[in-house]
Protein backbone atom coordinates (compact mmCIF):
# COMPACT_ATOMS: atom_id res chain seq x y z
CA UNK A 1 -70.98 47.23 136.20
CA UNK A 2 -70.67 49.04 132.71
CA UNK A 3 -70.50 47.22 129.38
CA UNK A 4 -67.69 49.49 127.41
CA UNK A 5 -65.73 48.88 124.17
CA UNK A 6 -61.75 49.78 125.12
CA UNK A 7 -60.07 51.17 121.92
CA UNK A 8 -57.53 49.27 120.07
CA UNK A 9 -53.97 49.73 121.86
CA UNK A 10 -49.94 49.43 121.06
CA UNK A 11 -48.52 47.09 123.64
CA UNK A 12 -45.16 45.60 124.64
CA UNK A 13 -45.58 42.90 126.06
CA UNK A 14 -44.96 39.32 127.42
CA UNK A 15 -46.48 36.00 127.12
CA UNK A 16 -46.47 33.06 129.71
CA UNK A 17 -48.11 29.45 129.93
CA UNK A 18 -49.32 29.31 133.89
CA UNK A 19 -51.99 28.43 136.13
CA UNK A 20 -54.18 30.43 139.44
CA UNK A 21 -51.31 29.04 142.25
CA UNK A 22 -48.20 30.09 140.17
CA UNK A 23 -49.63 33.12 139.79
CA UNK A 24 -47.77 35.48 142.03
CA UNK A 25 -44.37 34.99 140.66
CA UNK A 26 -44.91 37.50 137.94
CA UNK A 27 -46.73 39.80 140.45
CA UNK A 28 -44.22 43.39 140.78
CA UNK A 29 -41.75 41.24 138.11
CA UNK A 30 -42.72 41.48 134.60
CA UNK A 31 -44.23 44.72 135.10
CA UNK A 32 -40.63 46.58 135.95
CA UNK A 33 -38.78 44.77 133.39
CA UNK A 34 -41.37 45.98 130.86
CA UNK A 35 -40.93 49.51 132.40
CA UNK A 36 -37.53 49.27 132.29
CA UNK A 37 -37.50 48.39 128.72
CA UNK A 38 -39.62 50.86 127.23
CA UNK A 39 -37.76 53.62 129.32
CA UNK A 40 -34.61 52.37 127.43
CA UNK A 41 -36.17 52.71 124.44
CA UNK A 42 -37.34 55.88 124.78
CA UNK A 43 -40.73 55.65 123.72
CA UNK A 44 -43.74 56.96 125.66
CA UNK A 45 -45.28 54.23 128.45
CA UNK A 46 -49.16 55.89 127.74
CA UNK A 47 -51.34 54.05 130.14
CA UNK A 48 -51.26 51.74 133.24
CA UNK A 49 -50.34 47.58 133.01
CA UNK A 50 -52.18 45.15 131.90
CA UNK A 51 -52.52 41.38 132.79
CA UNK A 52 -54.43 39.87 129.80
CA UNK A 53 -55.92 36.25 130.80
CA UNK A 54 -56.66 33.67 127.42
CA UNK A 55 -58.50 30.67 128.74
CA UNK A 56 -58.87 31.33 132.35
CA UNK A 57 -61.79 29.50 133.69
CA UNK A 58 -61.16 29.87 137.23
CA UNK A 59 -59.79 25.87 138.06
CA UNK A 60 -56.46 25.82 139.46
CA UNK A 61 -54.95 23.40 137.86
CA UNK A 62 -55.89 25.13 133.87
CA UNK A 63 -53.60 25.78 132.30
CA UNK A 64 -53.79 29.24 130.51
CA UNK A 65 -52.10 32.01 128.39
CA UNK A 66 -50.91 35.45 130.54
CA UNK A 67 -49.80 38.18 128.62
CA UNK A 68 -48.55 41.10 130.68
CA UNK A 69 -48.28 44.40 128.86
CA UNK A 70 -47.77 48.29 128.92
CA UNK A 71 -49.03 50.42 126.67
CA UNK A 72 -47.04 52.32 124.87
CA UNK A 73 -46.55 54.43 121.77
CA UNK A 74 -43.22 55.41 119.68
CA UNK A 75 -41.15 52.46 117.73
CA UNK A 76 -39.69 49.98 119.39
CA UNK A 77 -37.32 47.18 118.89
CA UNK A 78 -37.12 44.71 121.65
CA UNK A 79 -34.83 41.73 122.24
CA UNK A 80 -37.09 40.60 125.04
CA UNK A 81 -40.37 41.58 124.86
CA UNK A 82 -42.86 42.27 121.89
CA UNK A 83 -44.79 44.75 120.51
CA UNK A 84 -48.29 44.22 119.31
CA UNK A 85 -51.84 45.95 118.79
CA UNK A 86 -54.35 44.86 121.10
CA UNK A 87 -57.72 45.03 119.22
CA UNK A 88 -60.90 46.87 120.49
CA UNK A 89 -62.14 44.87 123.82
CA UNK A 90 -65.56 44.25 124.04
CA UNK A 91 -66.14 43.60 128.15
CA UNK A 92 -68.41 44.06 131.32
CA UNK A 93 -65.95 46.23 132.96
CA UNK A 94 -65.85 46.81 137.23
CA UNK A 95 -63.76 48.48 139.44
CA UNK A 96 -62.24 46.62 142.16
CA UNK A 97 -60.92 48.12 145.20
CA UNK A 98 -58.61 47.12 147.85
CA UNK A 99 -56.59 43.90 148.34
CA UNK A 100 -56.86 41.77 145.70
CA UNK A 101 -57.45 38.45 147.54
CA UNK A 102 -61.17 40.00 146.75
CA UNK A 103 -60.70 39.77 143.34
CA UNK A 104 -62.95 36.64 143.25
CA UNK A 105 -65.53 37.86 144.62
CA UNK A 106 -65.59 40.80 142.10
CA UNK A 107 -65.11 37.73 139.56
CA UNK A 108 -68.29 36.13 140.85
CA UNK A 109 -70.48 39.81 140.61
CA UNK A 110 -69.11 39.96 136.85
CA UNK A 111 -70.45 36.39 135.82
CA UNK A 112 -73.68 36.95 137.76
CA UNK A 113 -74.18 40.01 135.93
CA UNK A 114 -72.97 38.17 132.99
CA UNK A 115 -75.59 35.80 133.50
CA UNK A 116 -78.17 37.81 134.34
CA UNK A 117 -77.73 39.55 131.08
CA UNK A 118 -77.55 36.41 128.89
CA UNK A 119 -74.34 37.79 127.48
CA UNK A 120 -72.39 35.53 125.84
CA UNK A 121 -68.28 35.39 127.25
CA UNK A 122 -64.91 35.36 125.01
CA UNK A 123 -62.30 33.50 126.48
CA UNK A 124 -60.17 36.47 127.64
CA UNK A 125 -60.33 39.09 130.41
CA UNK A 126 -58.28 41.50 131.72
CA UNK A 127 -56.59 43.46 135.05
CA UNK A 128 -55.96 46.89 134.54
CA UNK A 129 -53.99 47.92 137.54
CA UNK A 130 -54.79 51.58 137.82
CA UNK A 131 -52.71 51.96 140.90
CA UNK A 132 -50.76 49.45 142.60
CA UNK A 133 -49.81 49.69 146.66
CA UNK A 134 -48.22 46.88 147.64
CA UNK A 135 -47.46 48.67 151.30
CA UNK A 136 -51.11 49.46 151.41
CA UNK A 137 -53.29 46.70 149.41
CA UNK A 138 -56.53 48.83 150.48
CA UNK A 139 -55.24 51.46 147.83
CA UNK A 140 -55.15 49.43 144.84
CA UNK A 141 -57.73 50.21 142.50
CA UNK A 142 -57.95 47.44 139.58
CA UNK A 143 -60.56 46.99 136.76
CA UNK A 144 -61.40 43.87 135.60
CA UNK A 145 -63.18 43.40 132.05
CA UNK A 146 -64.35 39.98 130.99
CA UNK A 147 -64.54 39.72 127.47
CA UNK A 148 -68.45 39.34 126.10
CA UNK A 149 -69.89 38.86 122.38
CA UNK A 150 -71.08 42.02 120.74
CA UNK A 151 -74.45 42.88 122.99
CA UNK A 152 -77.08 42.63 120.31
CA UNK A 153 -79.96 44.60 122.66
CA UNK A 154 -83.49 42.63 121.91
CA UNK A 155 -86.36 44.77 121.17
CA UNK A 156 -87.56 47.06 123.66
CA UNK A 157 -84.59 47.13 125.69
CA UNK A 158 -82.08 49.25 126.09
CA UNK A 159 -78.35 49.26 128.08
């Protein structure tokens, strides 16, 4: 586990009202069309995709905000998509490996790290899919940061 502050970051992106089972339709989607776009547009696509969770609290039937997004940097106009700056991200940040039906359980290490911590939670996280193997799930590589209140270390202690 590593408590980190990601910088700010240009993004096009895409928003969507959904919920845990519905999930996997914009799984290997979004992300291409996004590609596609950016490629069109000529601008540079400067780090991996994003899925950006608003109000996730792990229930199935919650209904929460997805944005999916690429970074990118250049001008862009898009009919489609749009273009935004993500702010610096305040998170507990962990790497998970290998399929991703054991994202969960990475989930559960996070809040009971969280927890452990008394850090306080934001109501967003987010997947960075550093690689992505869909012929060979035990080659995706994934970190997951859940948003947390600026750490405010108490006396004596250090991170």
């Amino acid at each position: 586990m590593e408590i980190k502050t990601s910088p700010s970051l240009k993004v096009l992106y895409s928003t969507h009202q959904t919920s845990i089972p519905k999930l996997s339709q914009f799984v290997g989607t979004v992300v291409k069309e996004l590609y596609a776009e950016a490629v069109s547009a000529n601008v540079l696509i400067s780090g991996p995709p994003y899925w950006i969770y608003k109000g996730m609290d792990g229930r199935e039937d919650t209904v929460f905000t997805l944005e999916i997004a690429i970074p990118v940097q250049g001008s862009i106009n898009s009919k489609k998509f749009k273009v935004k700056e993500l702010p610096p991200f305040r998170s507990v940040s962990h790497v998970h490996e290998f399929a991703w039906d054991n994202l969960p359980a990475t989930y559960g290490q996070i809040m009971q790290y969280i927890a452990l911590n008394k850090l306080g939670v934001t109501n967003e996280c987010r997947e960075v899919y550093l690689n992505i193997d869909f012929n060979q799930p035990l080659n995706n590589r994934t970190e997951v940061q859940m948003g947390i209140k600026q750490v405010i270390p108490e006396a004596g202690s250090s991170f």
